[in-house]
N, C-alpha and C. Protein backbone atom coordinates (compact mmCIF):
# COMPACT_ATOMS: atom_id res chain seq x y z
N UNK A 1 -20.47 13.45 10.96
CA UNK A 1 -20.57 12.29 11.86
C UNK A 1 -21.57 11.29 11.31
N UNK A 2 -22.72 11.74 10.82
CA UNK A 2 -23.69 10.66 10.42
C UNK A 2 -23.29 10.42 9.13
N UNK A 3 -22.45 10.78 8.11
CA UNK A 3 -22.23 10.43 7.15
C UNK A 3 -20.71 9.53 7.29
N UNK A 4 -20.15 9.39 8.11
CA UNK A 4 -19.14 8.65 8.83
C UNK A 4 -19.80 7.29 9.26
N UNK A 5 -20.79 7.27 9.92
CA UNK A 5 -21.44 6.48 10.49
C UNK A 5 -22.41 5.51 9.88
N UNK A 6 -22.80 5.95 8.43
CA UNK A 6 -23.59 5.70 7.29
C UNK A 6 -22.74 5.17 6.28
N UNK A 7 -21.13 5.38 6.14
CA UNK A 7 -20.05 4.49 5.48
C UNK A 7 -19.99 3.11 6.52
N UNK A 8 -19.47 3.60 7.43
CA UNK A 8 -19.14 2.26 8.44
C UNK A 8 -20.46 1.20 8.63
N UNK A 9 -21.47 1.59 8.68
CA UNK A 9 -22.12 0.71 8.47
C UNK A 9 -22.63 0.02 7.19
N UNK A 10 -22.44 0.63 6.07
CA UNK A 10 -22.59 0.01 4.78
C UNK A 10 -21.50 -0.83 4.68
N UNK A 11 -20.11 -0.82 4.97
CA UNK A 11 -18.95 -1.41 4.83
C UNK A 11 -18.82 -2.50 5.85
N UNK A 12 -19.54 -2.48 7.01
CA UNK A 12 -19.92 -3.82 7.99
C UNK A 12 -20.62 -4.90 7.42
N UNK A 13 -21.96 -3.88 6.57
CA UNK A 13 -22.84 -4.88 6.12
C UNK A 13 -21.97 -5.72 4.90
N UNK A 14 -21.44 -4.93 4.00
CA UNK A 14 -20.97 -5.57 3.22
C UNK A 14 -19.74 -6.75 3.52
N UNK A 15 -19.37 -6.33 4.33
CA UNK A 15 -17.86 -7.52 5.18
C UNK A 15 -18.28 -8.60 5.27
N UNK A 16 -19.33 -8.52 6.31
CA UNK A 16 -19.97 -9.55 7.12
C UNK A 16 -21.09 -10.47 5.81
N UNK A 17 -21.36 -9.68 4.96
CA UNK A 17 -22.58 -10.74 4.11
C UNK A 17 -21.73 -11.56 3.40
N UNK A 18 -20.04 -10.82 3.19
CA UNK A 18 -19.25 -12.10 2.03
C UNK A 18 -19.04 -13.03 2.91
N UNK A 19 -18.02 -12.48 4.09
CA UNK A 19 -17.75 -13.34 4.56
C UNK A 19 -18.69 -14.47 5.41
N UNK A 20 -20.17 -14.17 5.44
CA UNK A 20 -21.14 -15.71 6.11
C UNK A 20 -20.84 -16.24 4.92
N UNK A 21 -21.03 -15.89 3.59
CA UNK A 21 -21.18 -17.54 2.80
C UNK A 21 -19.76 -17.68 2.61
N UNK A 22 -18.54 -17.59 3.01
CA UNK A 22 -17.42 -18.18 1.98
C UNK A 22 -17.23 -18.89 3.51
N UNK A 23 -16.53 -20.12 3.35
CA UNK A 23 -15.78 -20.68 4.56
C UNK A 23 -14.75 -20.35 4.77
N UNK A 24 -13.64 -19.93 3.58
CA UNK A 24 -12.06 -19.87 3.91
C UNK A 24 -12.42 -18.42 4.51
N UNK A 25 -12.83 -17.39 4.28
CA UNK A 25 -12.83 -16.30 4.80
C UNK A 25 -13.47 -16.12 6.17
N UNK A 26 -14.43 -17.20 6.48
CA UNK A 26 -14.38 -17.61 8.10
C UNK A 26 -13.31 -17.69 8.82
N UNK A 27 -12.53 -18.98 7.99
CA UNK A 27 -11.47 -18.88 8.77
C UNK A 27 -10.38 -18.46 8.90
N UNK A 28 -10.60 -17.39 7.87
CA UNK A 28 -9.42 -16.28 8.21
C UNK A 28 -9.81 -15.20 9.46
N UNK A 29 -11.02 -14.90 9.70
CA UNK A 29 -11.72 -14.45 10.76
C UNK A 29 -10.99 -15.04 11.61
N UNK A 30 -11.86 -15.97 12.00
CA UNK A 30 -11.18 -16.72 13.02
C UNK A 30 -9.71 -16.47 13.64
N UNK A 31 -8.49 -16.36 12.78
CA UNK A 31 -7.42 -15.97 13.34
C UNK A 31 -7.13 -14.63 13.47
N UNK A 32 -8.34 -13.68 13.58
CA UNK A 32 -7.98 -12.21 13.67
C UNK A 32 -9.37 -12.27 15.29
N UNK A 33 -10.07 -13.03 15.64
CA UNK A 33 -10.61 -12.76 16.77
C UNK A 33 -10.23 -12.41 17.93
N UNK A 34 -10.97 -11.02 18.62
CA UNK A 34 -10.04 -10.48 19.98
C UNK A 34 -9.35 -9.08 19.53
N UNK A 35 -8.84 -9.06 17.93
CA UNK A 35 -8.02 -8.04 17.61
C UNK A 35 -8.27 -7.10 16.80
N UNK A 36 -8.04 -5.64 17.11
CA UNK A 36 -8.50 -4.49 16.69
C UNK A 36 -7.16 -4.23 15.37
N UNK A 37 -7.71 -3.33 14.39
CA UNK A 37 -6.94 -2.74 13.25
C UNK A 37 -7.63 -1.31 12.71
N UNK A 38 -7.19 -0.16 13.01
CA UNK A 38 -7.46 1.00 12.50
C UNK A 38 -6.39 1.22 10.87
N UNK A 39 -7.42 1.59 10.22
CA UNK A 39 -6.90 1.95 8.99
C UNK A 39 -7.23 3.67 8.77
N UNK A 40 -6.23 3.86 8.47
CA UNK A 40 -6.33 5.85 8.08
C UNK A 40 -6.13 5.80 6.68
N UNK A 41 -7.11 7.09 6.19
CA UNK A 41 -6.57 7.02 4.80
C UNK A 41 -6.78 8.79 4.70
N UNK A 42 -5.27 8.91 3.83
CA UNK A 42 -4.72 10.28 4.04
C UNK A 42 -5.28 10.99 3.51
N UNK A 43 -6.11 10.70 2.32
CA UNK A 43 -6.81 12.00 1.29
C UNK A 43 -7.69 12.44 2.25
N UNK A 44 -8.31 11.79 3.30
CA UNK A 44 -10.03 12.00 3.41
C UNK A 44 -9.70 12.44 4.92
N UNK A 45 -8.41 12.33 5.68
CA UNK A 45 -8.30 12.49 6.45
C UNK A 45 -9.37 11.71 7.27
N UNK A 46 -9.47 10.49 6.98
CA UNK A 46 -10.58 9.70 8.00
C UNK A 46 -10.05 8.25 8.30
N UNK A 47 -10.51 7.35 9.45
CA UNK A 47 -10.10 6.91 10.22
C UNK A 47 -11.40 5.70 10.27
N UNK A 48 -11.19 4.44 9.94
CA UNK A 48 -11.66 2.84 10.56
C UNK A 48 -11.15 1.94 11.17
N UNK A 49 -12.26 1.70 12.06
CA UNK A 49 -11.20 0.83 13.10
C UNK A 49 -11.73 -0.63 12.57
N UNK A 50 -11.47 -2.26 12.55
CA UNK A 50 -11.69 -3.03 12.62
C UNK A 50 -11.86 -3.83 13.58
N UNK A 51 -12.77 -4.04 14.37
CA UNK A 51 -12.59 -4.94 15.62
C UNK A 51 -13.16 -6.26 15.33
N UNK A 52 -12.46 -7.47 15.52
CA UNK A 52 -13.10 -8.57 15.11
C UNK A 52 -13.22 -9.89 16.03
N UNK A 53 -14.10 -10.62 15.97
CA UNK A 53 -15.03 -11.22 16.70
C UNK A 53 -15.77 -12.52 15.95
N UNK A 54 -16.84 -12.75 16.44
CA UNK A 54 -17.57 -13.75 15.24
C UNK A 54 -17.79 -13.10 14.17
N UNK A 55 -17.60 -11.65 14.07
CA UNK A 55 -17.90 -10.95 13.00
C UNK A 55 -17.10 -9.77 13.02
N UNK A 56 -17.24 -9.11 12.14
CA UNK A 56 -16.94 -7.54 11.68
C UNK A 56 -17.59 -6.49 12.26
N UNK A 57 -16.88 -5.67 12.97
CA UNK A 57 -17.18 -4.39 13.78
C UNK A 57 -16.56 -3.17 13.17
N UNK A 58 -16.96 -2.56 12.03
CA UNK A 58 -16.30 -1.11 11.53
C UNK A 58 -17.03 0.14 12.31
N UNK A 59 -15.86 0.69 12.46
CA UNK A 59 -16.17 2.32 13.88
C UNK A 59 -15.35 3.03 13.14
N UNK A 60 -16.01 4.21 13.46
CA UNK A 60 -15.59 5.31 13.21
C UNK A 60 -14.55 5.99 14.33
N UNK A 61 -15.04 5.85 15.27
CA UNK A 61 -14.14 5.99 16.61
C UNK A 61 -13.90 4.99 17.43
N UNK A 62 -12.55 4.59 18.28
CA UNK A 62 -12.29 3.84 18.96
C UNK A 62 -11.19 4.62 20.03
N UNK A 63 -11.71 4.36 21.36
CA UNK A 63 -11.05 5.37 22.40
C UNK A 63 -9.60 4.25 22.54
N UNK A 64 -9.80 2.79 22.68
CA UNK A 64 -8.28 2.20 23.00
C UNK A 64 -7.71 2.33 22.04
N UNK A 65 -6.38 1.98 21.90
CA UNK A 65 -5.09 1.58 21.27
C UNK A 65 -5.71 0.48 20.20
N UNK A 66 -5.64 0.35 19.08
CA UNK A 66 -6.13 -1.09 18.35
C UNK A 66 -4.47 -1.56 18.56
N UNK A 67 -4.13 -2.98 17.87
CA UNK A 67 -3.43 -3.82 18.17
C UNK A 67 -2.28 -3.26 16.55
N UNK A 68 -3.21 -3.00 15.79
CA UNK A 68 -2.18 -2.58 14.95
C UNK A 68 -2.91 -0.77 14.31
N UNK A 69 -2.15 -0.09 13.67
CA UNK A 69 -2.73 1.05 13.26
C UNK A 69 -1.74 1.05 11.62
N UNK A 70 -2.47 1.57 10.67
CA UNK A 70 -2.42 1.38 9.21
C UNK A 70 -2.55 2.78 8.42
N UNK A 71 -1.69 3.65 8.12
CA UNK A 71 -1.92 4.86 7.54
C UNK A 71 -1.60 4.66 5.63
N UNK A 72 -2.41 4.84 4.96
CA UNK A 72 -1.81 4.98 3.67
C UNK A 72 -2.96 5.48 2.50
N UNK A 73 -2.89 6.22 1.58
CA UNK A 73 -3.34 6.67 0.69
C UNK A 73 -4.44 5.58 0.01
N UNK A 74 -5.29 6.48 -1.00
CA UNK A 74 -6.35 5.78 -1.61
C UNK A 74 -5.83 5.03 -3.21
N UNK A 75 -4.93 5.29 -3.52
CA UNK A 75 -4.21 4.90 -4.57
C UNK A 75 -3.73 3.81 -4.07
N UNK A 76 -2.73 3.36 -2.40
CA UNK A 76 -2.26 2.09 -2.15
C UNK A 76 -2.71 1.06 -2.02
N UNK A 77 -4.38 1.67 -1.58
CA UNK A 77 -5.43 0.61 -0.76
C UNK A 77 -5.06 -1.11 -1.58
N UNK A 78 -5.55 -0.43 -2.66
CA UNK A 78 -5.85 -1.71 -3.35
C UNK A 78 -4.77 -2.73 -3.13
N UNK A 79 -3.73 -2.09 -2.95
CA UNK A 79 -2.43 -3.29 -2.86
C UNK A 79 -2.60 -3.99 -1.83
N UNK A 80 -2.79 -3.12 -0.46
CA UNK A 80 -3.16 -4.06 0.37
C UNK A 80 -3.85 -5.61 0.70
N UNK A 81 -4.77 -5.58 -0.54
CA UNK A 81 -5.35 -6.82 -0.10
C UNK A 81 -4.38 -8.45 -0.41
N UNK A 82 -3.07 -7.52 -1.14
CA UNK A 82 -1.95 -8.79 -1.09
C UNK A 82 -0.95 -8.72 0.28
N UNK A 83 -0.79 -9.82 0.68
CA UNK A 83 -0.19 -9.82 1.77
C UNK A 83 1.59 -9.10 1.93
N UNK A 84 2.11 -10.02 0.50
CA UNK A 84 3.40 -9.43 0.42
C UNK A 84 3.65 -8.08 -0.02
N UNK A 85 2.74 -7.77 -0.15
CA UNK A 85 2.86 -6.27 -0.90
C UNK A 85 2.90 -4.96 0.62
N UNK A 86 2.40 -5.30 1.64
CA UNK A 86 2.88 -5.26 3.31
C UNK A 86 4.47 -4.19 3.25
N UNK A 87 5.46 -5.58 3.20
CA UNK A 87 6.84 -4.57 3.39
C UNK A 87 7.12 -3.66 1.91
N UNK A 88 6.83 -4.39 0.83
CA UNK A 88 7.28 -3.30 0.02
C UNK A 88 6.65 -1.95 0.00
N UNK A 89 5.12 -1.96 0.82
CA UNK A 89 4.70 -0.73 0.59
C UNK A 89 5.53 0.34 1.80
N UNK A 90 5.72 -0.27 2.98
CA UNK A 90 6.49 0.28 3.65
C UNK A 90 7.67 1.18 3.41
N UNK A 91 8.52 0.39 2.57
CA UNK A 91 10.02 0.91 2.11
C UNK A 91 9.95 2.03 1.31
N UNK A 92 8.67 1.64 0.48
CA UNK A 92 8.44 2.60 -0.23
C UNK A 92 7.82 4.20 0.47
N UNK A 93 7.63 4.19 0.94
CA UNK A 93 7.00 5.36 2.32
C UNK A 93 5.59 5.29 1.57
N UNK A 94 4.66 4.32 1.37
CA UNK A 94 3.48 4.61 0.85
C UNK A 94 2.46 4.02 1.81
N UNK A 95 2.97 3.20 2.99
CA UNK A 95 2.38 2.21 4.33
C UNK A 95 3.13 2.87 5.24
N UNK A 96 2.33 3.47 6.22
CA UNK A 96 2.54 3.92 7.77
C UNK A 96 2.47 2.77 8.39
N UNK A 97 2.97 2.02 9.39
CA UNK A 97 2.55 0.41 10.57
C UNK A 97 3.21 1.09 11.67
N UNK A 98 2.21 0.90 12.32
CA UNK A 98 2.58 0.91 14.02
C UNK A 98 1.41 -0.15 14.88
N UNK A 99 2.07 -0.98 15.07
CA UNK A 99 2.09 -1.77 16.03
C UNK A 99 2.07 -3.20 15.39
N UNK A 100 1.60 -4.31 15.59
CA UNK A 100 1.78 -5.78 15.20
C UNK A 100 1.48 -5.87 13.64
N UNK A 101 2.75 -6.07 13.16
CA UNK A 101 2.44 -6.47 11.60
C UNK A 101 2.08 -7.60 11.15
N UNK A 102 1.83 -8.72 12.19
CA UNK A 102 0.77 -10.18 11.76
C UNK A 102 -0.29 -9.92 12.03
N UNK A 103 -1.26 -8.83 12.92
CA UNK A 103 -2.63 -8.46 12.41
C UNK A 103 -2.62 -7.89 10.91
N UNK A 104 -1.72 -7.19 10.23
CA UNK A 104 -1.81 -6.51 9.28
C UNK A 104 -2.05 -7.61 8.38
N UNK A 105 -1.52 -8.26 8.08
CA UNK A 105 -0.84 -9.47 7.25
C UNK A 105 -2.49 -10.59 7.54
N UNK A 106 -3.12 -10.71 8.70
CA UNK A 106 -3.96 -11.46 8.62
C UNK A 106 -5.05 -10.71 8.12
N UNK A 107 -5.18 -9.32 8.54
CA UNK A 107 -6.10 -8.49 7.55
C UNK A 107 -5.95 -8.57 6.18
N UNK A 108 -5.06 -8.52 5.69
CA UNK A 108 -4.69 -8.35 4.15
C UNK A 108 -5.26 -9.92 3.63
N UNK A 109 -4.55 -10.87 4.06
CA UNK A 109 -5.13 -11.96 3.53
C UNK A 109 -6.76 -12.29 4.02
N UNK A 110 -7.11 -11.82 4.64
CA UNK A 110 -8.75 -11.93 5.08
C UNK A 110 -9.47 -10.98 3.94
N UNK A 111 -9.15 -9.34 3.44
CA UNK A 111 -9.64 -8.83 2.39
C UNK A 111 -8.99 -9.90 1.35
N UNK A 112 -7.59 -10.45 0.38
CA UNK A 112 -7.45 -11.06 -0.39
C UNK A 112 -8.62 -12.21 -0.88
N UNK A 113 -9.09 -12.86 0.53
CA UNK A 113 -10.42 -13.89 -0.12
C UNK A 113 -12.11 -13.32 -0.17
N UNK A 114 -12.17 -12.14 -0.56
CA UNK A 114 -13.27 -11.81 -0.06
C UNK A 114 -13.44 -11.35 -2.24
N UNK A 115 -14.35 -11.46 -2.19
CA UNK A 115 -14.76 -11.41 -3.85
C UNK A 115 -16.49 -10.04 -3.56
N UNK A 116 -16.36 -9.31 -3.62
CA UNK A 116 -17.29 -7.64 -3.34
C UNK A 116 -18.05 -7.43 -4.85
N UNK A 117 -19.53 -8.21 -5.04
CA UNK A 117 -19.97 -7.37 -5.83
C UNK A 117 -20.79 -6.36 -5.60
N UNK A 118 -20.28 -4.69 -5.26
CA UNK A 118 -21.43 -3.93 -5.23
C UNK A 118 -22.29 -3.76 -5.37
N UNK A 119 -22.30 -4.29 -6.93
CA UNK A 119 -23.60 -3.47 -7.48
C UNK A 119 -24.74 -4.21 -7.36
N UNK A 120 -24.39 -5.42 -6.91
CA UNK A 120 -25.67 -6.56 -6.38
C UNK A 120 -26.03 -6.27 -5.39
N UNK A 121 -25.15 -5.74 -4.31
CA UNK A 121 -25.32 -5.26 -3.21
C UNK A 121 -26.24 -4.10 -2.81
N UNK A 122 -26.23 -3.36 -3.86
CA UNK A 122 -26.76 -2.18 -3.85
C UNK A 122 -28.27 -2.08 -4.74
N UNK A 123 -28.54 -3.24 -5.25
CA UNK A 123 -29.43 -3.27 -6.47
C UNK A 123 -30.84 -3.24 -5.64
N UNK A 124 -30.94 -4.05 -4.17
CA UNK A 124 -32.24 -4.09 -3.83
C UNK A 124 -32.82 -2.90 -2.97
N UNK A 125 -31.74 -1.56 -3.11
CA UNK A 125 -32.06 -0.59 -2.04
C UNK A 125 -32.12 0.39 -3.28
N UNK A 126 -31.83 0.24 -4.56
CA UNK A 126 -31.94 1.64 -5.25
C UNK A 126 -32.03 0.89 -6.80
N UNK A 127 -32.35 -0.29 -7.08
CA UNK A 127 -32.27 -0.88 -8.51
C UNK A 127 -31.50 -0.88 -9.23
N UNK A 128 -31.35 -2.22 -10.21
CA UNK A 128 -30.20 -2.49 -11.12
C UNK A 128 -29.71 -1.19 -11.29
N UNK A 129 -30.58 -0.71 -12.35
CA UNK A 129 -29.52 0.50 -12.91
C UNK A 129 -29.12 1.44 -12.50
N UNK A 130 -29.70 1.64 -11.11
CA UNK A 130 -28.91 2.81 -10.46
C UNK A 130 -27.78 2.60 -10.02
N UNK A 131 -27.81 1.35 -9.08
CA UNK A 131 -26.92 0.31 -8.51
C UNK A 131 -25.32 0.65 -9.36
N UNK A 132 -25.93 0.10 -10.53
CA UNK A 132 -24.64 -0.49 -11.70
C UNK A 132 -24.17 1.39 -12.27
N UNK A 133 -24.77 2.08 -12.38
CA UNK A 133 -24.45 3.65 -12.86
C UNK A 133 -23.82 4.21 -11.58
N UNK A 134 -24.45 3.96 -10.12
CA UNK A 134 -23.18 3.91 -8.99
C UNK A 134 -21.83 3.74 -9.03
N UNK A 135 -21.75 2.40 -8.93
CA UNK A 135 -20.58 1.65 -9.03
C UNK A 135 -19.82 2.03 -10.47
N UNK A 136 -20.29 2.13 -11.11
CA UNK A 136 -19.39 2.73 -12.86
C UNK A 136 -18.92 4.16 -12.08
N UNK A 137 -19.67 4.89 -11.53
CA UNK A 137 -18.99 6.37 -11.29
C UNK A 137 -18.08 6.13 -10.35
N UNK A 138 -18.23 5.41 -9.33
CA UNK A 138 -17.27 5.06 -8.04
C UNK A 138 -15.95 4.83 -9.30
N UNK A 139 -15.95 3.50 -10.07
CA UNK A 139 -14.93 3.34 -10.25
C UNK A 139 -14.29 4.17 -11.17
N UNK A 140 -14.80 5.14 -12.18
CA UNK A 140 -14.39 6.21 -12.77
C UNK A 140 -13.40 7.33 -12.16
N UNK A 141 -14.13 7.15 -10.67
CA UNK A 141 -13.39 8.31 -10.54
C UNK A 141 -12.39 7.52 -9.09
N UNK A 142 -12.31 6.57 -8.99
CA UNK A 142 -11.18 6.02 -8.23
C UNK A 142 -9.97 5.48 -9.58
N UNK A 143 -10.36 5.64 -10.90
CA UNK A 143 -9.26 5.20 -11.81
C UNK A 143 -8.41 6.99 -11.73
N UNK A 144 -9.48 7.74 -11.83
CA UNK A 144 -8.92 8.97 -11.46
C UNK A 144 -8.15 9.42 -11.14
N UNK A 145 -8.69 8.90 -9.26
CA UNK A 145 -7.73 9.51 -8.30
C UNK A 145 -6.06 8.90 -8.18
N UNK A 146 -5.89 7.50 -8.88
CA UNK A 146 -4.55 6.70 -9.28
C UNK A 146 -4.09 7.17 -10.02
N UNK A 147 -4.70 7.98 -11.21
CA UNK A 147 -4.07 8.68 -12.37
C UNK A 147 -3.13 9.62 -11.65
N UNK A 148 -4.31 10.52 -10.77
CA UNK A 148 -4.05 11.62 -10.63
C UNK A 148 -2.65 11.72 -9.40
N UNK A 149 -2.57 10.34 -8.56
CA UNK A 149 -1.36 10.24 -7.84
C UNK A 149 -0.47 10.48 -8.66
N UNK A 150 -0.59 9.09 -10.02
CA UNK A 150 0.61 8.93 -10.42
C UNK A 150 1.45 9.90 -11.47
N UNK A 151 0.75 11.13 -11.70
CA UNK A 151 1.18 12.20 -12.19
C UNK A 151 1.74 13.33 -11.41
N UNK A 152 1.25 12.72 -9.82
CA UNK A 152 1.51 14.14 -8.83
C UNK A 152 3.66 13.14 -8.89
N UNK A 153 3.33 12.06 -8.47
CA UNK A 153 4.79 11.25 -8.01
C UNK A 153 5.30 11.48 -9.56
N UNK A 154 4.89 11.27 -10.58
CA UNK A 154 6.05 12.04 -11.57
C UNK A 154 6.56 12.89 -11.67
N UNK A 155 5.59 13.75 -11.52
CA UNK A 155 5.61 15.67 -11.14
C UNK A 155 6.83 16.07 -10.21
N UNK A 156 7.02 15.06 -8.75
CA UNK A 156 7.48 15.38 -7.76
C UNK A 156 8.85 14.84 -8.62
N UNK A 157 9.26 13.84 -9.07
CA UNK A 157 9.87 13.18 -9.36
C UNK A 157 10.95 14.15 -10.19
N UNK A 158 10.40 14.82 -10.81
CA UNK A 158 10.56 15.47 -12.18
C UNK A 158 11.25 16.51 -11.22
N UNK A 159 10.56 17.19 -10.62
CA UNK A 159 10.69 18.53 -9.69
C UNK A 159 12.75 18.26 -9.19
N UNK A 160 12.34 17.44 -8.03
CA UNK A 160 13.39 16.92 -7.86
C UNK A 160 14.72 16.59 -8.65
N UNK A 161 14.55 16.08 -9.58
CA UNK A 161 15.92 15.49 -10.51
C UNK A 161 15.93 16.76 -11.51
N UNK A 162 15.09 17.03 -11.91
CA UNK A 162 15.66 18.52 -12.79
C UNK A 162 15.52 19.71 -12.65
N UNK A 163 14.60 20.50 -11.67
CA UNK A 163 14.73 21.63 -10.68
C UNK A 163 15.03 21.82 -9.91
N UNK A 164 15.11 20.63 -8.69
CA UNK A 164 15.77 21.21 -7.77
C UNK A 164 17.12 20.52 -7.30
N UNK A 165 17.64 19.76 -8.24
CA UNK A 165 18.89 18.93 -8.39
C UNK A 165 19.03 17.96 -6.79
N UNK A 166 18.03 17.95 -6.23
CA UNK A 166 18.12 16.80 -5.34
C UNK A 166 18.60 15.64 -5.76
N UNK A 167 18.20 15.28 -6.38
CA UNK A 167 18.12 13.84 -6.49
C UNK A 167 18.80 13.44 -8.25
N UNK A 168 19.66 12.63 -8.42
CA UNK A 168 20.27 12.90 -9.91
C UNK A 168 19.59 12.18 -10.77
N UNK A 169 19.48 12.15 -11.98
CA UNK A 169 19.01 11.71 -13.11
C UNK A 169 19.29 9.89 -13.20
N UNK A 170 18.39 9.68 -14.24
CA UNK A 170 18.29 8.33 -14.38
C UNK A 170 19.96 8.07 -15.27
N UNK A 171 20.21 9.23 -16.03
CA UNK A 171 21.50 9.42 -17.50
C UNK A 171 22.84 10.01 -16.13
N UNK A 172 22.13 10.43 -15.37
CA UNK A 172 23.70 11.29 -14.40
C UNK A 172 23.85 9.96 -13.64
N UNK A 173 23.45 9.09 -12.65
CA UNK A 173 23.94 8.02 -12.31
C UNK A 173 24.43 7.27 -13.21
N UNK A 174 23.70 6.39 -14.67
CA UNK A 174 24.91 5.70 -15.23
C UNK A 174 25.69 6.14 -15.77
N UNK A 175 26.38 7.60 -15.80
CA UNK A 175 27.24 8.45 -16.18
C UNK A 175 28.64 8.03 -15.16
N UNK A 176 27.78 8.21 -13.78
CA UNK A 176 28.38 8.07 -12.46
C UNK A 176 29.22 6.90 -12.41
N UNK A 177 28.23 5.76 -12.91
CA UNK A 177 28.60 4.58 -12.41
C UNK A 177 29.75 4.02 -13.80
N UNK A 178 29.57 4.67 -15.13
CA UNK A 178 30.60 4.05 -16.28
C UNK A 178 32.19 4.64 -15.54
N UNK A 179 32.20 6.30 -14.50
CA UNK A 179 33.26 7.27 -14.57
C UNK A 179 33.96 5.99 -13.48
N UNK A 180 33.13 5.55 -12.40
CA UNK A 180 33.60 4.54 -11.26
C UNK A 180 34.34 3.64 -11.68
N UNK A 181 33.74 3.08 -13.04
CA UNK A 181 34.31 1.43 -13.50
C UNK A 181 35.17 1.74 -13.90
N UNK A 182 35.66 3.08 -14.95
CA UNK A 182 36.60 3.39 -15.23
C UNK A 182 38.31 3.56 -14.53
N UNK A 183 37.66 4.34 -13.45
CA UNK A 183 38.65 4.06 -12.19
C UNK A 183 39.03 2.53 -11.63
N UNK A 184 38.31 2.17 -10.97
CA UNK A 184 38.37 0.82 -11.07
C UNK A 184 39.43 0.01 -11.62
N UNK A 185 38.85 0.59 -13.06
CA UNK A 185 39.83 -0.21 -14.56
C UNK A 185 41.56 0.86 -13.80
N UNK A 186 41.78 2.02 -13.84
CA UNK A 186 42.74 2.39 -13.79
C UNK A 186 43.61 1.99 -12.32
N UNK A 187 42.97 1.95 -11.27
CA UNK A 187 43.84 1.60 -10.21
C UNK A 187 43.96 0.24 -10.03
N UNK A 188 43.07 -0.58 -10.93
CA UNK A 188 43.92 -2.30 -10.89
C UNK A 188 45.17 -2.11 -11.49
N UNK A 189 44.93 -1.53 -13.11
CA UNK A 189 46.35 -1.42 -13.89
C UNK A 189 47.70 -0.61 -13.47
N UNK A 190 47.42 0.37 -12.18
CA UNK A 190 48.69 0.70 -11.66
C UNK A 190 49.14 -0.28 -10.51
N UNK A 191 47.89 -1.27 -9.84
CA UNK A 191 48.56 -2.06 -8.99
C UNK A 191 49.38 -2.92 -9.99
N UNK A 192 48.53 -3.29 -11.08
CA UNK A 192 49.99 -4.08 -11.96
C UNK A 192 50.93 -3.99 -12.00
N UNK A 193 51.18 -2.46 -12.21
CA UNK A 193 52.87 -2.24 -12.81
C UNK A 193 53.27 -1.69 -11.40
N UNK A 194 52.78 -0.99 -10.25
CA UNK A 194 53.44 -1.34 -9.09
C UNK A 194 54.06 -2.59 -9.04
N UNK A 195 53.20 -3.44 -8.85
CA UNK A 195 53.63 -5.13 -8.61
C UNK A 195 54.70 -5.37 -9.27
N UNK A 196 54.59 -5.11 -10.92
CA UNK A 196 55.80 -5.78 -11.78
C UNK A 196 57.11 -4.63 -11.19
N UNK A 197 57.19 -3.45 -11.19
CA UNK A 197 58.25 -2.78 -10.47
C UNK A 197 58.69 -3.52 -9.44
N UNK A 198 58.03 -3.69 -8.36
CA UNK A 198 58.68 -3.99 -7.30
C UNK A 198 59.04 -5.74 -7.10
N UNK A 199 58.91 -6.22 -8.47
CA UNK A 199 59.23 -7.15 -8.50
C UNK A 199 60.71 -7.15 -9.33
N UNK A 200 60.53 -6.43 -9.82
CA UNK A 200 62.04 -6.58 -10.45
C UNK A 200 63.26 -5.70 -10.10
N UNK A 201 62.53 -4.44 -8.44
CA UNK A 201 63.32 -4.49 -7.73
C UNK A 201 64.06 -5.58 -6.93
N UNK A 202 63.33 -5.92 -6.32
CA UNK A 202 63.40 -7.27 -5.81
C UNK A 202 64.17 -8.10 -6.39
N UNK A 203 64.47 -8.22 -7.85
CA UNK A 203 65.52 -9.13 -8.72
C UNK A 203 66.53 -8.50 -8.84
């Protein structure tokens, strides 16, 4: 709980210090005031809510309904902060949405203008170089954890199309699709000579 509580508030402070100096990111605020956004993220099994206002409110718990709710992995995050990237993550089953997808969409473009340097952030509570040897390990091992998705979704991938014949090959579909055209090719050329037959019944 206090280490829950010790993220959410480092991640307030940090929200709220970009967004006082930038203006456009004011006024992207601005059109999210009044409205709550919980984000889940599946590795950690943990849960932020966004409530926003003249400012940024990150919780760890929130007893109402937020206005929208956001489930998706630590590998997707990053996409999020593009707006269109929204439905494709969906289709893809890599974005959970339940409830209003124009809070989502105004969240996304509210992180899109926000520019996060950590390690400045962090420099006057523990010094440059700890700061900057922080942030190098953070991102070491968040290149990691993307690796390490994108070998599990090959893995699965792999599993699927050649062990457990779910799903067919990249070589068995255009196999599929040359045997189709082929047909294709053959039942135009018997409507032909149907046609010419029954045309020269007809004569």
């Amino acid at each position: 709980m206090a280490f829950d509580s010790l993220v959410c508030a480092a991640l307030e402070t940090a929200l709220n210090g970009v967004i006082t100096r930038d203006a456009d990111s004011q006024r992207r605020l601005a059109r999210l005031k009044g409205r709550t956004i919980r984000v889940s993220l599946q590795e950690w099994n943990k849960q932020f809510v966004f409530a926003f206002s003249q400012r940024v409110d990150v919780l760890s718990h929130y007893e109402a309904q937020p206005d929208c709710a956001l489930s998706l992995s630590l590998a997707a995050l990053p996409k999020l902060q593009q707006k269109a990237n929204i439905t494709a993550l969906i289709k893809a089953d890599q974005l959970t949405l339940d409830g209003d997808i124009d809070v989502a969409q105004q969240f996304s473009q509210l992180l899109s203008g926000l520019q996060f340097d950590i390690a400045e952030w962090l420099s006057p509570y523990m010094g440059d170089v700890m700061a900057h040897t922080v942030v190098s390990h953070a991102q070491k091992r968040w290149q990691q954890a993307n690796q390490l998705a994108s070998r599990q979704q090959r893995y699965l991938g792999e599993i699927l199309t050649e062990e457990w014949r779910v799903a067919p090959g990249p070589l068995e579909v255009a196999y599929f699709s040359d045997q189709v055209d082929e047909i294709r090719s053959d039942v135009a050329r018997l409507e032909a000579r149907f046609k010419q037959l029954a045309e020269r019944m007809e004569s």
